[in-house]
Protein backbone atom coordinates (compact mmCIF):
# COMPACT_ATOMS: atom_id res chain seq x y z
CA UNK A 1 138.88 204.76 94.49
CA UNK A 2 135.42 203.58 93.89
CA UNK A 3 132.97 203.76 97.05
CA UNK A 4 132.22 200.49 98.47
CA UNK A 5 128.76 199.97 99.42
CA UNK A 6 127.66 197.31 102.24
CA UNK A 7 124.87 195.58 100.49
CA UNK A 8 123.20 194.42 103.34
CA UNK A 9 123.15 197.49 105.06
CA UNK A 10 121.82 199.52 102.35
CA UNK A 11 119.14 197.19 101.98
CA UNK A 12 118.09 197.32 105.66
CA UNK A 13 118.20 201.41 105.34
CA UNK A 14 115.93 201.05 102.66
CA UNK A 15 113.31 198.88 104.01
CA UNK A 16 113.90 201.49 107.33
CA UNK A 17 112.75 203.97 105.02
CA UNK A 18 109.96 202.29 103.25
CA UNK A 19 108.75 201.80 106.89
CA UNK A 20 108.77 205.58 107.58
CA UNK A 21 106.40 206.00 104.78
CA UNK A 22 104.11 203.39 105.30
CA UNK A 23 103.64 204.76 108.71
CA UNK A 24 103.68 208.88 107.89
CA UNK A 25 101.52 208.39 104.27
CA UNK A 26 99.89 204.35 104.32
CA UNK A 27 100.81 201.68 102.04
CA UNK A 28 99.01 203.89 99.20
CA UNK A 29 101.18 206.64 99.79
CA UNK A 30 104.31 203.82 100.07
CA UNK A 31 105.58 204.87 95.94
CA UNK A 32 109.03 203.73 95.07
CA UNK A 33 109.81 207.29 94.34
CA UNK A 34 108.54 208.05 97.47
CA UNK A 35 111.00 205.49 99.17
CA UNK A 36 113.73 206.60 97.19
CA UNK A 37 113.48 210.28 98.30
CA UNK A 38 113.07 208.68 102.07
CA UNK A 39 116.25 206.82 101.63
CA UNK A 40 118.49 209.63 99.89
CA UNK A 41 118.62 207.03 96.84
CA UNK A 42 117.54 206.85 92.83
CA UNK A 43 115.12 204.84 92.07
CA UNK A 44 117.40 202.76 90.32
CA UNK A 45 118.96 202.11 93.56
CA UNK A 46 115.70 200.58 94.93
CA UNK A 47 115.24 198.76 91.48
CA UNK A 48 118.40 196.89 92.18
CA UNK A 49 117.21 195.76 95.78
CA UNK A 50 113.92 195.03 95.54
CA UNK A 51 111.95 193.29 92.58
CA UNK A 52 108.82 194.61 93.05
CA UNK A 53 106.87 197.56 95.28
CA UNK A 54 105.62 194.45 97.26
CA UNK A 55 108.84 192.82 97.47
CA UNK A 56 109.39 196.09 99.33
CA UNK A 57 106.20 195.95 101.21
CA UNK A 58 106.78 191.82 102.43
CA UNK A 59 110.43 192.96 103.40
CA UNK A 60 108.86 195.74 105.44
CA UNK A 61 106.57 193.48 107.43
CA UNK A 62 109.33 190.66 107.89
CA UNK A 63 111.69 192.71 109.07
CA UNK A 64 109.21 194.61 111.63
CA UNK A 65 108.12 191.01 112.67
CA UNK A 66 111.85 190.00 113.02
CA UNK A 67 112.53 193.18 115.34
CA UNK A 68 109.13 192.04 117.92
CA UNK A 69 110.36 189.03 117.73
CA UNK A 70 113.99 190.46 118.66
CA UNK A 71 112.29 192.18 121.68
CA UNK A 72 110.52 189.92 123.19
CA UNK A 73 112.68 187.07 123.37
CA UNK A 74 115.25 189.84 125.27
CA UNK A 75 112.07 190.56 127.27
CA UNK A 76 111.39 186.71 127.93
CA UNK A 77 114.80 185.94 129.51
CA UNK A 78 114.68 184.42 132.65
CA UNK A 79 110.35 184.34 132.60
CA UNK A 80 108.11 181.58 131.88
CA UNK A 81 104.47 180.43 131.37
CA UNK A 82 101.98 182.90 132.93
CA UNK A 83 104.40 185.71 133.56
CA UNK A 84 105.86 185.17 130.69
CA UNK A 85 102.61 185.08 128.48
CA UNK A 86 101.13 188.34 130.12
CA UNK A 87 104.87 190.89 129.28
CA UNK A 88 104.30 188.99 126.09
CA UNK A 89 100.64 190.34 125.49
CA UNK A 90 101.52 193.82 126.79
CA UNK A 91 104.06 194.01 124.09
CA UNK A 92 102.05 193.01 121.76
CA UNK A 93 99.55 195.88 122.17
CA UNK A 94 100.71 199.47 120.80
CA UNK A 95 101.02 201.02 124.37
CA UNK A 96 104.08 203.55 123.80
CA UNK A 97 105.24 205.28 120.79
CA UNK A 98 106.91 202.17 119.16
CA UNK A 99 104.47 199.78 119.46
CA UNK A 100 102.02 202.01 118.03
CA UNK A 101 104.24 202.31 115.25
CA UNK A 102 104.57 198.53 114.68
CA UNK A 103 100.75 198.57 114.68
CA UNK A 104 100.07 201.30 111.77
CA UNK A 105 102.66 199.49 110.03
CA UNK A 106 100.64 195.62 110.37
CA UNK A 107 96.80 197.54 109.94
CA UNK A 108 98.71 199.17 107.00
CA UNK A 109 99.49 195.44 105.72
CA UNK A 110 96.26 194.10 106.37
CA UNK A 111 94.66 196.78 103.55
CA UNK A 112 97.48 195.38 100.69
CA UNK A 113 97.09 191.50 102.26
CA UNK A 114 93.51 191.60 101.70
CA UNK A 115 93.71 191.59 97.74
CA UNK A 116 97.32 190.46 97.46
CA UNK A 117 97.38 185.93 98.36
CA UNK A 118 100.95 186.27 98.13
CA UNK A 119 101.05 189.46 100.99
CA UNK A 120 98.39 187.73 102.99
CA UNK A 121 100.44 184.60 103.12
CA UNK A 122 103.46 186.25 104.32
CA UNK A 123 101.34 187.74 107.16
CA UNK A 124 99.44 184.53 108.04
CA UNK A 125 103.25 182.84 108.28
CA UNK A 126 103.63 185.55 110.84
CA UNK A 127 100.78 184.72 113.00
CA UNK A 128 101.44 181.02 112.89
CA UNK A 129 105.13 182.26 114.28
CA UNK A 130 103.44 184.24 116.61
CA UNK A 131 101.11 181.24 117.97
CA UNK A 132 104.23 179.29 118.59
CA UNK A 133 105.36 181.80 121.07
CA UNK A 134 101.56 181.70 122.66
CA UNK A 135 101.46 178.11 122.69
CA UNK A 136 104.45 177.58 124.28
CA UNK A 137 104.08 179.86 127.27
CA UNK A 138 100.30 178.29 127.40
CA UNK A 139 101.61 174.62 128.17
CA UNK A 140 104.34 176.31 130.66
CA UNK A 141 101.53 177.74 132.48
CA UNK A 142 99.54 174.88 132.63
CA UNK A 143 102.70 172.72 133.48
CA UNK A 144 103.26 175.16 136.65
CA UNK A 145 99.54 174.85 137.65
CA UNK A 146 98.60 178.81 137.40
CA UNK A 147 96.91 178.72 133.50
CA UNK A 148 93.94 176.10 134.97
CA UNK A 149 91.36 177.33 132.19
CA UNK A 150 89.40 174.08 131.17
CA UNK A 151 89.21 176.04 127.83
CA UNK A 152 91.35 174.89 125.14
CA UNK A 153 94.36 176.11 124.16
CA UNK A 154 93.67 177.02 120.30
CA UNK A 155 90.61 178.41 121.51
CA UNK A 156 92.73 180.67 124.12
CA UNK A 157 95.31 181.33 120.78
CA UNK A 158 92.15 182.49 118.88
CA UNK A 159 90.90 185.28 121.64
CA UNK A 160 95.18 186.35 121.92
CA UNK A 161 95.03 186.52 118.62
CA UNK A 162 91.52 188.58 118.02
CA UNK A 163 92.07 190.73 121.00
CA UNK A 164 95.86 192.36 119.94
CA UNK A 165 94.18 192.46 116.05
CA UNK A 166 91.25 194.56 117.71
CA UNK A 167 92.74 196.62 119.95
CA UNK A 168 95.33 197.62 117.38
CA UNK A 169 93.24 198.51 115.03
CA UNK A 170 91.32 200.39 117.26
CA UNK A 171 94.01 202.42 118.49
CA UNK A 172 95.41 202.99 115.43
CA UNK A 173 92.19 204.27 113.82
CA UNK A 174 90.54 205.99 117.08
CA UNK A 175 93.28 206.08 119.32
CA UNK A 176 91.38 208.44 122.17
CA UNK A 177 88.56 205.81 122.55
CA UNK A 178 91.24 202.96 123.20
CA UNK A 179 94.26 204.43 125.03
CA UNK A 180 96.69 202.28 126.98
CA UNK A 181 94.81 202.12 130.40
CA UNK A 182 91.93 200.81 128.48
CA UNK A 183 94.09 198.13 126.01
CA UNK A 184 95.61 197.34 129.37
CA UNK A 185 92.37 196.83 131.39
CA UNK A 186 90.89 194.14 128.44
CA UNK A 187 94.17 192.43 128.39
CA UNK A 188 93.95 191.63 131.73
CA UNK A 189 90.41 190.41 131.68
CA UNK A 190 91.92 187.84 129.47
CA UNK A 191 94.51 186.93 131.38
CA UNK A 192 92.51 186.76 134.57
CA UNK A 193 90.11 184.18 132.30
CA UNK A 194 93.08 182.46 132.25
CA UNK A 195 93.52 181.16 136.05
CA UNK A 196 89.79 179.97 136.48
CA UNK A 197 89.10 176.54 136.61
CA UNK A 198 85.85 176.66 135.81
């Protein structure tokens, strides 16, 4: 009796695999031979999945986006506006193990997005998700009186945005110069920016 194979899982084991690589070797190291060996699979297997080595790469990065996304809405029940925007932050930055991961995985993006429109679209459609979230606990905060920054809110979008791009990459690439109590300590010089009226 012929083996039956769950499509959808074998899929996700792949891109679990691909994501392994990208994190041990970089997205230059990322080969589909090198994902096939990862997965225990022929290459033919990954041919019949995946179109392309960046189909791979954009299913990589969605799915990692998916799984944040995942978390912090579990993280978010119950919370709203300021609370809810600083756990938000904090788990945005790569403070533990798995969060650093997530964050070799995105600066590992960034290299392929920069010459690749279609890669850096994917990732800018991940940002603009990401905003949403922001933007959303912003106006909560302002609705409960606690966010009373007369700066603007895309302005305030911009620095989240600038400040979890920065201090991932600089954990990622000198990760003794920017440990957590550091990451933590500018996070919540933005946040504190935050409840000033002036």
């Amino acid at each position: 009796m012929p083996k039956v194979v769950d499509h959808n899982q074998r899929r996700v084991e792949i891109i679990e695999a691909a994501s392994r690589v990208i994190v041990r070797s970089g997205l230059n190291g990322m080969t589909i031979r090198e994902v096939a060996r990862e997965a225990g699979v022929s290459n033919g297997v990954i041919d019949h999945y995946f179109d392309s080595r960046d189909d791979i790469v954009i299913s990589v990065h969605r799915r990692a986006y998916a799984q944040v996304a995942e978390r912090w809405a579990r993280k978010l029940d119950g919370r709203s506006g300021l609370d809810a925007l600083r756990l938000l932050l904090l788990e945005a930055l790569p403070l533990d193990e798995e969060r650093h991961r997530e964050a070799r995985l995105d600066m590992s993006y960034w290299a392929a997005a920069v010459a690749s429109p279609a890669l850096n679209d994917v990732r800018r459609q991940s940002i603009a998700e990401a905003r949403r979230w922001w933007s959303r606990l912003l106006d909560e905060g302002r609705l409960e009186g606690r966010i009373r920054t007369r700066v603007s809110d895309d302005v305030i979008l911009d620095e989240i945005q600038v400040l979890i791009d920065a201090l991932s990459l600089q954990a990622v690439m000198n990760p003794d110069d920017m440990p957590p109590e550091r990451q933590l300590a500018l996070a919540e010089s933005l946040l504190a920016r935050l409840v000033q009226s002036s």
